[in-house]
C-alpha atoms as a PDB file:
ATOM      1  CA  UNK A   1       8.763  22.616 -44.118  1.00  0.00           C
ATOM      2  CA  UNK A   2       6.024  23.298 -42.180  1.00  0.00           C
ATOM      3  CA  UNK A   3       6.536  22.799 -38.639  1.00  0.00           C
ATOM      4  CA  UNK A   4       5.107  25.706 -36.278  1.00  0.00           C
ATOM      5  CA  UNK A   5       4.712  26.218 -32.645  1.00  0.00           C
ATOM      6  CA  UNK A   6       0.927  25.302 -32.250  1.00  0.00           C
ATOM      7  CA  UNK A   7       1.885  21.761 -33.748  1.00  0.00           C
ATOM      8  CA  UNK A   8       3.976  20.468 -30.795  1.00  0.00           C
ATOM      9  CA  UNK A   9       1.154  20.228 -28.130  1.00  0.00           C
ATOM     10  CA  UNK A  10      -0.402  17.629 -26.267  1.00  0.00           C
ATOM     11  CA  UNK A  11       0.578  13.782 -25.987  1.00  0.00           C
ATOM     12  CA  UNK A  12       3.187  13.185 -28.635  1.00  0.00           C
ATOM     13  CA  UNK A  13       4.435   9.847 -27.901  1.00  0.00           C
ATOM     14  CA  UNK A  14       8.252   8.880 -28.406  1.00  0.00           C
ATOM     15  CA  UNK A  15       7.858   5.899 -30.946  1.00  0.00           C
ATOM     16  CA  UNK A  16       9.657   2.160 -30.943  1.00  0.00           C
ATOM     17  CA  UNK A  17      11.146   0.627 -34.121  1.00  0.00           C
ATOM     18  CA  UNK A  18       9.388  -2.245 -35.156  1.00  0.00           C
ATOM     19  CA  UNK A  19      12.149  -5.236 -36.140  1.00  0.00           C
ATOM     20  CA  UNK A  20      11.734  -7.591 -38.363  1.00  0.00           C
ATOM     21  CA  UNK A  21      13.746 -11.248 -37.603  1.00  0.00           C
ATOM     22  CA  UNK A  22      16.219 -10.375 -40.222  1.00  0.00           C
ATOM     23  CA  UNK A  23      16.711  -6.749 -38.900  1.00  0.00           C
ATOM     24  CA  UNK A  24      15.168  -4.252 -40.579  1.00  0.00           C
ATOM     25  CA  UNK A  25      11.698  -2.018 -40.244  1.00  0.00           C
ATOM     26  CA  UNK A  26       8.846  -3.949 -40.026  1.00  0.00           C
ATOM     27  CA  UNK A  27       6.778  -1.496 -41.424  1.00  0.00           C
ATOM     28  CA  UNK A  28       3.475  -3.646 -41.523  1.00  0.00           C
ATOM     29  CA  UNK A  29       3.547  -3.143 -37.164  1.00  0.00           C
ATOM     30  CA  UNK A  30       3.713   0.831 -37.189  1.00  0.00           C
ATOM     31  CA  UNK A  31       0.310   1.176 -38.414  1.00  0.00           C
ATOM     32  CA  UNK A  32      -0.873  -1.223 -35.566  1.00  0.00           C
ATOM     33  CA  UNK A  33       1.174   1.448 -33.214  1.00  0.00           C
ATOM     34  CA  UNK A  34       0.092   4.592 -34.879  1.00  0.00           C
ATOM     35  CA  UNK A  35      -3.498   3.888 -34.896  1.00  0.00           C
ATOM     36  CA  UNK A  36      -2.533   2.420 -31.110  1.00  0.00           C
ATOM     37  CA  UNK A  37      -1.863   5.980 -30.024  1.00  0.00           C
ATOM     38  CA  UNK A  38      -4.000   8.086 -31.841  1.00  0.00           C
ATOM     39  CA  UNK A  39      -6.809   6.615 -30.820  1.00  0.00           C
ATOM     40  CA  UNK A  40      -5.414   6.604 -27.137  1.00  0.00           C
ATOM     41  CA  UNK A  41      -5.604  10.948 -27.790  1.00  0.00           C
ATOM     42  CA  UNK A  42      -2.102  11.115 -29.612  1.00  0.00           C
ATOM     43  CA  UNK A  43      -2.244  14.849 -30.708  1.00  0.00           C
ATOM     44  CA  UNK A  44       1.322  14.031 -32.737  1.00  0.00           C
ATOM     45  CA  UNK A  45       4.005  11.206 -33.698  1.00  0.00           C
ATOM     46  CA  UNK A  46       8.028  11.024 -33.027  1.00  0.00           C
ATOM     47  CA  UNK A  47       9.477   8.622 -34.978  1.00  0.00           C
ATOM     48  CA  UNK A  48      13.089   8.022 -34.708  1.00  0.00           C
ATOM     49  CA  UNK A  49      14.023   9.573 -31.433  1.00  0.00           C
ATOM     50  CA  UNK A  50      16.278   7.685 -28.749  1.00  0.00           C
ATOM     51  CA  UNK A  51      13.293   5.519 -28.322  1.00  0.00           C
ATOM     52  CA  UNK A  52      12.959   4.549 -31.679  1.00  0.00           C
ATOM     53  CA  UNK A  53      16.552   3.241 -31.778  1.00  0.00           C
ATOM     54  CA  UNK A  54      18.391   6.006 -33.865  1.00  0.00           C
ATOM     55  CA  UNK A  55      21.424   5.687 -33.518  1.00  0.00           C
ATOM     56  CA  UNK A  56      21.575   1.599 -34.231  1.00  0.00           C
ATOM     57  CA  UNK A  57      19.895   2.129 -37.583  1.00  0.00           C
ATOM     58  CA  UNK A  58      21.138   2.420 -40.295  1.00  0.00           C
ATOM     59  CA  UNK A  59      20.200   5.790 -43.116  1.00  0.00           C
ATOM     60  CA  UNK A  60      17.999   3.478 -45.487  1.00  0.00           C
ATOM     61  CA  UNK A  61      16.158   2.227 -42.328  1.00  0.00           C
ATOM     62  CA  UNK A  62      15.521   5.310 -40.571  1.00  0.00           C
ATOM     63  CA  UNK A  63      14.084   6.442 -43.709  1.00  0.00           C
ATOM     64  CA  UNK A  64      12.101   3.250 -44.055  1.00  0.00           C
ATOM     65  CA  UNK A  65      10.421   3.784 -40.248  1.00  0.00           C
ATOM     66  CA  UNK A  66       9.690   7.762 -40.690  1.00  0.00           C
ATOM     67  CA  UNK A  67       7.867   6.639 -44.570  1.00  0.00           C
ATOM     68  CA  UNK A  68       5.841   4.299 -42.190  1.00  0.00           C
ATOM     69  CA  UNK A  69       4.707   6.368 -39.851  1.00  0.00           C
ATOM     70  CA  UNK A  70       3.532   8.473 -42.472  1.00  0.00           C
ATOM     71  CA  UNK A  71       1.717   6.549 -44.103  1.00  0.00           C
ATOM     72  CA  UNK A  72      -0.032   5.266 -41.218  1.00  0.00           C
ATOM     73  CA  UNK A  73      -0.492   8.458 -40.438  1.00  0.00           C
ATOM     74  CA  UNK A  74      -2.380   9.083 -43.297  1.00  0.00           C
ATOM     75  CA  UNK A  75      -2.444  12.756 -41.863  1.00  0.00           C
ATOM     76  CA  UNK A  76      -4.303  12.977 -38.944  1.00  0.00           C
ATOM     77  CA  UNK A  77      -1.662  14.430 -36.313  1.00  0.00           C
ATOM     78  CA  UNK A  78       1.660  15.502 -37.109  1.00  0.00           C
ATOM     79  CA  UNK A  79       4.471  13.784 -37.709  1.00  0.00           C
ATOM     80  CA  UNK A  80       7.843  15.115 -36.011  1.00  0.00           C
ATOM     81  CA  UNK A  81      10.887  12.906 -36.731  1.00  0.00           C
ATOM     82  CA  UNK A  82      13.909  12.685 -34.479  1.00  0.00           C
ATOM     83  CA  UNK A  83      17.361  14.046 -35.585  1.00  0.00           C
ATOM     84  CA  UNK A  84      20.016  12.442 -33.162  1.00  0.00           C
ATOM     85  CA  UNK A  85      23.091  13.067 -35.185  1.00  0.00           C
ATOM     86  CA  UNK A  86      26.176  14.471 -33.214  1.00  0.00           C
ATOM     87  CA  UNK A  87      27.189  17.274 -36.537  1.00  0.00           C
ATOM     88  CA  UNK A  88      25.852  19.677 -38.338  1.00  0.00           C
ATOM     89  CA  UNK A  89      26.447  17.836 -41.927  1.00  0.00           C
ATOM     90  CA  UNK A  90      24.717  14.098 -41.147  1.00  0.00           C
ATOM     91  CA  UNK A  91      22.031  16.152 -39.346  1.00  0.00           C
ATOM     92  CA  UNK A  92      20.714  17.858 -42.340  1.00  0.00           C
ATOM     93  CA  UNK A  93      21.093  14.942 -44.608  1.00  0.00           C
ATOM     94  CA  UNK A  94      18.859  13.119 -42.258  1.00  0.00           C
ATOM     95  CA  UNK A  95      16.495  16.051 -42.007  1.00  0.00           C
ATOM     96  CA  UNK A  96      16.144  16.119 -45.477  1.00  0.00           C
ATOM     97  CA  UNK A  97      15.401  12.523 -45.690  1.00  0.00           C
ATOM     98  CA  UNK A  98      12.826  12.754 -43.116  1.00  0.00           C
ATOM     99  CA  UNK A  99      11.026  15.793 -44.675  1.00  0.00           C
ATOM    100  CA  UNK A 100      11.557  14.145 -48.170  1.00  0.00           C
ATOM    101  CA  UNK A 101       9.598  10.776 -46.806  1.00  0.00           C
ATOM    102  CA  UNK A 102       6.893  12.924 -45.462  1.00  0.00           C
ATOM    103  CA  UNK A 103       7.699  14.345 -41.872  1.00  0.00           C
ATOM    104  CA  UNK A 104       6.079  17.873 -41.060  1.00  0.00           C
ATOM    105  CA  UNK A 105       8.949  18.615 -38.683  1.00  0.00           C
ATOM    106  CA  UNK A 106      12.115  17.463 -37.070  1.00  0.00           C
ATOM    107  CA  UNK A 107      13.300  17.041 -33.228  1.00  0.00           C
ATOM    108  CA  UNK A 108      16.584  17.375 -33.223  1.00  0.00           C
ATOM    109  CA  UNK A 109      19.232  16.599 -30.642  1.00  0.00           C
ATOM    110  CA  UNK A 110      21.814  19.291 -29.880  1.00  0.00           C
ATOM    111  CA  UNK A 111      25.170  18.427 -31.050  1.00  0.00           C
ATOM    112  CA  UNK A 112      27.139  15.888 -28.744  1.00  0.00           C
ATOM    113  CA  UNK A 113      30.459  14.666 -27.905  1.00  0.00           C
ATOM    114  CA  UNK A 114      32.082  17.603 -28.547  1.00  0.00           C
ATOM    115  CA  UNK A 115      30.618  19.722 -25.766  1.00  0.00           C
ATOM    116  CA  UNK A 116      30.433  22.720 -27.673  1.00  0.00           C
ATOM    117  CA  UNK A 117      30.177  25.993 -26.695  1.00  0.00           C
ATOM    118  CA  UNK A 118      26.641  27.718 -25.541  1.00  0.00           C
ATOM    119  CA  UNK A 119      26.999  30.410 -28.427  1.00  0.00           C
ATOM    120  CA  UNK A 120      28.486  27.520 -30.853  1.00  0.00           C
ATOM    121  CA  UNK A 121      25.073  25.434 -29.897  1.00  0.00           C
ATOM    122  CA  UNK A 122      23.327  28.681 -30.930  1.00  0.00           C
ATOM    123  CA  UNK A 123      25.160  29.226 -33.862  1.00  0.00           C
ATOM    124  CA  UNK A 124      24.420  25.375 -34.858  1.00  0.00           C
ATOM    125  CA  UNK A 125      20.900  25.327 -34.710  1.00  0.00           C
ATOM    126  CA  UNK A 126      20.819  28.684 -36.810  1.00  0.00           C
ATOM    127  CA  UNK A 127      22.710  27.099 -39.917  1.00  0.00           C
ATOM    128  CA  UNK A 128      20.542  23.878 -39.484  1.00  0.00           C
ATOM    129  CA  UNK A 129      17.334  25.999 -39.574  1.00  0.00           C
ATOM    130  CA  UNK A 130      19.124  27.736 -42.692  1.00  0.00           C
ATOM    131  CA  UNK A 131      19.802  24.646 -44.099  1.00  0.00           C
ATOM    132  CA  UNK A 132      16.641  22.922 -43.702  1.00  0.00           C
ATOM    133  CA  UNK A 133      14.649  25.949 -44.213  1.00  0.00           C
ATOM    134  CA  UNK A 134      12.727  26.268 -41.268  1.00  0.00           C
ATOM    135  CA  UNK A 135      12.382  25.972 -37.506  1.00  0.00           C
ATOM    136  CA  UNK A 136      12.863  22.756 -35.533  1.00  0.00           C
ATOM    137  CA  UNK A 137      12.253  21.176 -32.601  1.00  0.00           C
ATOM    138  CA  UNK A 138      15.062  21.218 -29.983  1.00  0.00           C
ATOM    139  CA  UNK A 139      15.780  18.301 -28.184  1.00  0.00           C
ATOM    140  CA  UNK A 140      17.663  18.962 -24.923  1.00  0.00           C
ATOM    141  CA  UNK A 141      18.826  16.365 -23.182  1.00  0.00           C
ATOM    142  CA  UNK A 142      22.349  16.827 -21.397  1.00  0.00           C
ATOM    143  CA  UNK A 143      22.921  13.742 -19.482  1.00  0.00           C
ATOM    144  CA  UNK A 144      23.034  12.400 -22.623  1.00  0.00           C
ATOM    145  CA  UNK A 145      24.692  15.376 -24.786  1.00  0.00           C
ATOM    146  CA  UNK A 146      27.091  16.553 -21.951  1.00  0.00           C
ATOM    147  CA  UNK A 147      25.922  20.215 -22.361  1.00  0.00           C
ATOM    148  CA  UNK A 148      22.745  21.310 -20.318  1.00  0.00           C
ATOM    149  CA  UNK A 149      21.598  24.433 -22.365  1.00  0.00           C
ATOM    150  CA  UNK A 150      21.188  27.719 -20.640  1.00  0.00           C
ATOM    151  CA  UNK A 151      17.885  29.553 -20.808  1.00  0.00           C
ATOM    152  CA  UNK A 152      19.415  32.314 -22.169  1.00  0.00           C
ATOM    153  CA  UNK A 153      20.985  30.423 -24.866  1.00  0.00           C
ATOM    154  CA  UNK A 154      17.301  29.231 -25.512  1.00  0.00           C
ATOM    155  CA  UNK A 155      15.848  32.150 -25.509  1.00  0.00           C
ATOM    156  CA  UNK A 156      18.307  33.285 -27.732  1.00  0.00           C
ATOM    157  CA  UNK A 157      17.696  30.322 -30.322  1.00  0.00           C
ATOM    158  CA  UNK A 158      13.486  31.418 -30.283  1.00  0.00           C
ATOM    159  CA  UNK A 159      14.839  35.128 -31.190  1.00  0.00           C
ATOM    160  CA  UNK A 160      17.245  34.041 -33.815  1.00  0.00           C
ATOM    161  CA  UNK A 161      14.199  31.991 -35.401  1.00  0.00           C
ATOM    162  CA  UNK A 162      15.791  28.469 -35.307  1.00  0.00           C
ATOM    163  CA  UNK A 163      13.529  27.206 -32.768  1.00  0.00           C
ATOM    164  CA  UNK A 164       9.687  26.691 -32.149  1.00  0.00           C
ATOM    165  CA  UNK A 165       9.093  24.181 -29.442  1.00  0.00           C
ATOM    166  CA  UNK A 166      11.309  21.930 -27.901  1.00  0.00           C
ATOM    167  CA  UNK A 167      11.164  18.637 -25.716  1.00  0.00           C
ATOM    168  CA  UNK A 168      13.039  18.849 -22.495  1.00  0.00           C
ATOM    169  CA  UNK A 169      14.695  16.476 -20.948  1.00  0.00           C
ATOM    170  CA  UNK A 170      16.497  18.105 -18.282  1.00  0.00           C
ATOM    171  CA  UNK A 171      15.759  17.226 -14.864  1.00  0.00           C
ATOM    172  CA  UNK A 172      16.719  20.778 -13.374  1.00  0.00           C
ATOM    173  CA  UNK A 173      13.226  22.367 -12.399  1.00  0.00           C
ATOM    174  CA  UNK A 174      14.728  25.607 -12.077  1.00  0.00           C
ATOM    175  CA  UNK A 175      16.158  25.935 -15.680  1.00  0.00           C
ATOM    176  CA  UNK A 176      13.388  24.657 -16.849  1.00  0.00           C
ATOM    177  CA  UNK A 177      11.034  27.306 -14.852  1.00  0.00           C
ATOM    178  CA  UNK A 178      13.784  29.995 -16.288  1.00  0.00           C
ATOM    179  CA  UNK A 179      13.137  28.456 -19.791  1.00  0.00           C
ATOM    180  CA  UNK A 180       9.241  29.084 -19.497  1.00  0.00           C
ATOM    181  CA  UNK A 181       9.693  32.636 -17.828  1.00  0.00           C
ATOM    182  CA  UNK A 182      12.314  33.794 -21.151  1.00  0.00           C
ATOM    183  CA  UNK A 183      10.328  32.552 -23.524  1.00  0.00           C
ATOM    184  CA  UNK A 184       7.227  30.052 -22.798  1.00  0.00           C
ATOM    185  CA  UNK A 185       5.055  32.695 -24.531  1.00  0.00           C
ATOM    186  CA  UNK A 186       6.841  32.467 -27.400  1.00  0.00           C
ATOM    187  CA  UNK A 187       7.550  28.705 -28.240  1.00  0.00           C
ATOM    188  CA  UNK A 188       5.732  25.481 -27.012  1.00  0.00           C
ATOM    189  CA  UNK A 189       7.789  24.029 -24.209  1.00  0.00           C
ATOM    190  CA  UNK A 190       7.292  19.956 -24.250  1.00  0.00           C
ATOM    191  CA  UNK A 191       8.540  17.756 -21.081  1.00  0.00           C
ATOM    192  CA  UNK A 192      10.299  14.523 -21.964  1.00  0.00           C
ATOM    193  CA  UNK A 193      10.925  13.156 -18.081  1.00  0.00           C
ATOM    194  CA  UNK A 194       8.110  10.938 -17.434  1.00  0.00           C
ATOM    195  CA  UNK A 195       8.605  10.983 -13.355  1.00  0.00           C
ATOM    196  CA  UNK A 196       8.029  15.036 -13.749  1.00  0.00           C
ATOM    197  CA  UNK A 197       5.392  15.453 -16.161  1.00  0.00           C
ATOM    198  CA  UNK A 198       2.698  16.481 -14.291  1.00  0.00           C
ATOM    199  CA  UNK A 199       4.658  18.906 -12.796  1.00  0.00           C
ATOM    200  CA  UNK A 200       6.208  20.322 -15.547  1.00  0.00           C
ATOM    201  CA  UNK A 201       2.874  20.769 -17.464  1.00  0.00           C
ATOM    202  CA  UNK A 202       1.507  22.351 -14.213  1.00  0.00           C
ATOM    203  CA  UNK A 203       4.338  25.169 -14.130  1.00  0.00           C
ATOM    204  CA  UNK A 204       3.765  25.834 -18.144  1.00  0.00           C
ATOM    205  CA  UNK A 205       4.851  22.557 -20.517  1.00  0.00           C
ATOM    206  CA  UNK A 206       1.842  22.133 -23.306  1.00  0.00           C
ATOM    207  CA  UNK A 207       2.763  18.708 -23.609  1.00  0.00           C
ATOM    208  CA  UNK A 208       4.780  15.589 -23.899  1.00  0.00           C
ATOM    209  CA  UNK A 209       7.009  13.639 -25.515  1.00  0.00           C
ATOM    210  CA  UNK A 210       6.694  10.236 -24.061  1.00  0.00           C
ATOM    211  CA  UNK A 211       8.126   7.182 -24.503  1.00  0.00           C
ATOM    212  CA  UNK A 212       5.454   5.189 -22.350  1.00  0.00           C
ATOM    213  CA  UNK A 213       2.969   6.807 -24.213  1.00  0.00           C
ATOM    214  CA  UNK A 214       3.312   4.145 -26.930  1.00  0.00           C
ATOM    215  CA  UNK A 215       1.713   1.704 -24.204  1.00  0.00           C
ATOM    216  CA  UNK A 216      -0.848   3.560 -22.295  1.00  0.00           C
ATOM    217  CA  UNK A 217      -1.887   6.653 -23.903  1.00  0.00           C
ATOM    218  CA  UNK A 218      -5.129   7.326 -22.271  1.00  0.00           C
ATOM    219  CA  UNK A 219      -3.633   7.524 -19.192  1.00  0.00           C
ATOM    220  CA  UNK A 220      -1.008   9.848 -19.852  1.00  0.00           C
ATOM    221  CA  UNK A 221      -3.854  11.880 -21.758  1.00  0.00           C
ATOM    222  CA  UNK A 222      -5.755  11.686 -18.391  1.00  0.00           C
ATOM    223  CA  UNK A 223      -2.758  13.131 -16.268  1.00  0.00           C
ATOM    224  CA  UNK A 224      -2.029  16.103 -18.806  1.00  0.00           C
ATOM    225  CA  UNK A 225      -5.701  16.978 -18.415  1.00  0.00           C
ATOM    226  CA  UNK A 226      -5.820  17.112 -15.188  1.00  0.00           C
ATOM    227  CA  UNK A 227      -2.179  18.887 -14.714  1.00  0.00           C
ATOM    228  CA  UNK A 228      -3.329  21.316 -17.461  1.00  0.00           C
ATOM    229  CA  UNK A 229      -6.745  22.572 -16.095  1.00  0.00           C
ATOM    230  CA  UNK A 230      -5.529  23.684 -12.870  1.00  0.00           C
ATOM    231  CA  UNK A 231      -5.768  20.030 -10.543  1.00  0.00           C
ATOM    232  CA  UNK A 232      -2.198  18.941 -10.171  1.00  0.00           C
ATOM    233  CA  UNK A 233      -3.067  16.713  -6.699  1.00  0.00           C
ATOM    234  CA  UNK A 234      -5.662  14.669  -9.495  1.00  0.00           C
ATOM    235  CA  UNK A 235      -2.746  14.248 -11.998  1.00  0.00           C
ATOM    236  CA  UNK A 236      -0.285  12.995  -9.435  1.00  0.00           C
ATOM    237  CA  UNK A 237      -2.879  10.750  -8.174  1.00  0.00           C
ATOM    238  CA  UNK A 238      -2.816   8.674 -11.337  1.00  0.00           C
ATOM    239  CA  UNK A 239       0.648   9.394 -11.888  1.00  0.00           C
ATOM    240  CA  UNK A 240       1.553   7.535  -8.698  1.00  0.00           C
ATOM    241  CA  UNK A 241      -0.503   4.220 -10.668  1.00  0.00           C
ATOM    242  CA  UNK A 242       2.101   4.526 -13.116  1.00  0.00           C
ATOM    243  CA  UNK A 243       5.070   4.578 -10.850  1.00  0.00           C
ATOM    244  CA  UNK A 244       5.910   1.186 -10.759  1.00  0.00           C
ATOM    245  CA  UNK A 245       5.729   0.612 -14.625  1.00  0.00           C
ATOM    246  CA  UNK A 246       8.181   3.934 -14.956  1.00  0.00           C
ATOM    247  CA  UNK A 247      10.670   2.126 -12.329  1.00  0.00           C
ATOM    248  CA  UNK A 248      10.963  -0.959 -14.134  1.00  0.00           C
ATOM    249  CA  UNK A 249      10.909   0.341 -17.840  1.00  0.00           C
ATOM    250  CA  UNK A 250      13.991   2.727 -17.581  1.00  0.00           C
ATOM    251  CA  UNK A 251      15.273   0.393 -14.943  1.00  0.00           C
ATOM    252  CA  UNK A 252      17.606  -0.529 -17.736  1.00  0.00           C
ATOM    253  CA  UNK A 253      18.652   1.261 -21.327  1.00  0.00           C
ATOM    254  CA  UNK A 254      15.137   2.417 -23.189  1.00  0.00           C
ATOM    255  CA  UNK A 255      13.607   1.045 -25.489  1.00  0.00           C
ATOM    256  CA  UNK A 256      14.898  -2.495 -23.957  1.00  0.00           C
ATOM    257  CA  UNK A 257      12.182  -3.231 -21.648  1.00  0.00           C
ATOM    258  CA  UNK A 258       9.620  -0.409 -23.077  1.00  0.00           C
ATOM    259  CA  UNK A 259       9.378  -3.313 -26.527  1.00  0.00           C
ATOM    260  CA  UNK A 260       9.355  -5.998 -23.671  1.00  0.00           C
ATOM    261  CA  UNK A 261       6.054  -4.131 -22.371  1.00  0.00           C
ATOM    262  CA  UNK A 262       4.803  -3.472 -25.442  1.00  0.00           C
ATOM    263  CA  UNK A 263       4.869  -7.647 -26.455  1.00  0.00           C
ATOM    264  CA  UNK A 264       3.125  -8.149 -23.277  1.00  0.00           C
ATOM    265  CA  UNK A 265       0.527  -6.539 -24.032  1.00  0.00           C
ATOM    266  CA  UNK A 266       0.008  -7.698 -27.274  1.00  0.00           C
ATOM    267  CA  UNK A 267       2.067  -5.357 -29.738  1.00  0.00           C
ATOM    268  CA  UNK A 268       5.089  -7.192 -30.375  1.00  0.00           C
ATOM    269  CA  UNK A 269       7.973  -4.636 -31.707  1.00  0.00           C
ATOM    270  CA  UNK A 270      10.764  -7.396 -32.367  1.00  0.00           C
ATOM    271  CA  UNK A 271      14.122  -7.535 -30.889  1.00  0.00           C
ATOM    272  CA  UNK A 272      16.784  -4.574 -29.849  1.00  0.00           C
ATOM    273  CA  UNK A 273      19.348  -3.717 -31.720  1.00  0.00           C
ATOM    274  CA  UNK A 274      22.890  -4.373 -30.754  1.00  0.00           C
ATOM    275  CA  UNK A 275      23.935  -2.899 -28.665  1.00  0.00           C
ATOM    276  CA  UNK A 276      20.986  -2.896 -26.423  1.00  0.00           C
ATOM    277  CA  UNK A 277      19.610  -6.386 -24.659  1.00  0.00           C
ATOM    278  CA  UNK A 278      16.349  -7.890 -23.834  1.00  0.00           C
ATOM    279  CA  UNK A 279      15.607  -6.821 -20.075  1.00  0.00           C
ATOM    280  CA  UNK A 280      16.696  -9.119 -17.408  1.00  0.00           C
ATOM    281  CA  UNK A 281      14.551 -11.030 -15.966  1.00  0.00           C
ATOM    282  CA  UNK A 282      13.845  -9.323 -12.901  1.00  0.00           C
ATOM    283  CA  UNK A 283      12.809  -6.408 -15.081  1.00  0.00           C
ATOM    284  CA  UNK A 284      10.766  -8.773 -16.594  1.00  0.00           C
ATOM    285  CA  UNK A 285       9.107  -9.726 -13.534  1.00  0.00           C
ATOM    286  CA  UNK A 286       8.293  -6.310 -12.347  1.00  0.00           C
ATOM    287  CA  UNK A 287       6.690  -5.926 -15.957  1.00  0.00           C
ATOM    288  CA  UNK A 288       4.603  -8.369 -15.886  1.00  0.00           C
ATOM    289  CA  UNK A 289       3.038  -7.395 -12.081  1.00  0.00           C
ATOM    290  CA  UNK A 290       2.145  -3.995 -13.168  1.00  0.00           C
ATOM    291  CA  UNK A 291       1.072  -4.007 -16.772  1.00  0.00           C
ATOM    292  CA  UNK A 292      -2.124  -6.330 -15.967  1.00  0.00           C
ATOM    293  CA  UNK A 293      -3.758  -3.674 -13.671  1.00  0.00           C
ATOM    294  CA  UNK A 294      -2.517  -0.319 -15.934  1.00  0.00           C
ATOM    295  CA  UNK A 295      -4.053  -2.241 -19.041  1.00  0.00           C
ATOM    296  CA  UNK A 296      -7.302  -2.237 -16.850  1.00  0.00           C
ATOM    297  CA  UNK A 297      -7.551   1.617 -16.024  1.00  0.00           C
ATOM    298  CA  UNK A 298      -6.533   2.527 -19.742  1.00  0.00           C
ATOM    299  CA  UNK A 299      -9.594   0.008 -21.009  1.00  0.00           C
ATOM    300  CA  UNK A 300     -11.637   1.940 -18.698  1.00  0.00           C
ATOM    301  CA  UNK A 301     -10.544   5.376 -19.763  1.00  0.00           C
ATOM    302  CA  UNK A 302     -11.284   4.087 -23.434  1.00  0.00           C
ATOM    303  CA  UNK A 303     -14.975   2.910 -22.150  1.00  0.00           C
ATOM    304  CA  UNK A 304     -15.203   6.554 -20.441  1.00  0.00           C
ATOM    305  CA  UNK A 305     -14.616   7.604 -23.960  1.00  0.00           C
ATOM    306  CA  UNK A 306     -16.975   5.197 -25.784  1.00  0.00           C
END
């Protein structure tokens, strides 16, 4: 395994599944996505996070989507694959697979349902790094976990040498301020809340994982630029243009309307999987008003480019 801190940086973008009509990968449309984002300034991949529909997949399939991303790939960023198992056995079976099919890290979820413990969260992520034989990614995200992780107990995770990075997804400022103060300098602290991001990378994060990302990622390369170097009233500027396309996209359950989008603009992901739905149709609506005029400013960040 081979997953260090100076890999998780920059725009990694939270990828869909592709679906096929009879349900499974369609692993000719991830190399249309992967080359989609890198060229949009992708600096790494994550395959088979919430976004990518983890949980309604089955083993064989997850498998199947982090072997495609690889291979589209064809090594030019990282690859980071998504762990959302709630225990401690599935978790490093599916790390295994992941790593096995090609993956030069994992992202993985802390352990749900339960709501463990903050020392048995610690203790978890040390037997998984044991297990797997490196470092991860931590995923924090406890309004959908249950347990919001305390900085400490973070901290405490870098020291023990289970962690590197991590994506947060905690909408608490102040923990996440706390997080960067214990131990910022020591892994690479990613923001996964779209309606903070510029803020977040302005008080410290070195990146994103985005799920948005897989639709405009100049854009979102434009706002970490500016957030980065210092001109935060620039990067909320063209955050704002995003605004209504973040409103309408996790108006209802992700990746629902984000593979909506991503058809409308021309990169058709196939269906949902129970038990998600196609967005209504007043998500739909508000879809198709705003992705015309973002399409516009990220073909004119790619001429910028040109």
């Amino acid at each position: 395994m081979a997953l260090t801190r100076k890999m998780i940086k920059g725009l990694l973008p939270a990828l869909t599944t592709p679906i096929d009509p009879a349900g499974a990968v369609a692993r000719k449309q991830v190399r249309g996505l992967v080359d989609h984002v890198i060229a949009g300034g992708a600096s790494g991949l994550i395959p088979m996070g919430g976004t990518g529909e983890y949980s309604a997949l089955s083993r064989s399939d997850r498998v199947s989507m982090v072997e495609a991303t690889v291979e589209a790939n064809r090594g030019r960023v990282p690859v980071i694959a998504g762990v959302l198992a709630p225990g401690l056995r599935d978790a490093v079976e599916a790390g295994r697979d992941f790593l096995k099919a090609g993956a030069d890290g994992l992202m993985v979820i802390a352990p749900y349902y339960i709501t463990p413990p903050q020392d048995g969260i610690r203790d978890y992520f040390k037997a998984y790094a044991d297990a797997i034989g490196g470092p991860v990614m931590l995923y924090e995200i406890p309004y959908r976990t249950g347990v919001a992780l305390k900085p400490e107990t973070i901290a405490a995770m870098v020291d023990d040498g289970s962690i590197v990075g991590m994506k947060s997804s905690n909408p608490d400022m102040a923990q996440f301020t706390r997080v960067l103060a214990l131990c910022g300098d020591k892994m690479s602290v990613t923001s996964g809340e779209e309606h903070l991001f510029p803020t977040a990378v302005a008080m410290g994060a070195v990146g994103g994982v985005l799920a948005t990302a897989v639709l405009f990622p100049r854009i979102w390369v434009e706002i970490l630029r500016l957030a980065s170097s210092g001109d935060l009233k620039g990067a909320l500027v063209r955050h704002q243009a995003l605004a209504p396309l973040l409103s309408a996209v996790f108006a209802e359950c992700n990746p629902g309307p984000l593979k909506a989008a991503q058809a409308m603009i021309g990169m058709p992901m196939g269906p949902v999987l129970t038990p998600l739905r196609a967005p209504s149709a007043e998500v739909t609506s508000r879809l198709a008003a705003c992705l015309p005029v973002l399409q516009a400013y990220e073909s004119g960040l790619a001429k910028k480019v040109a």
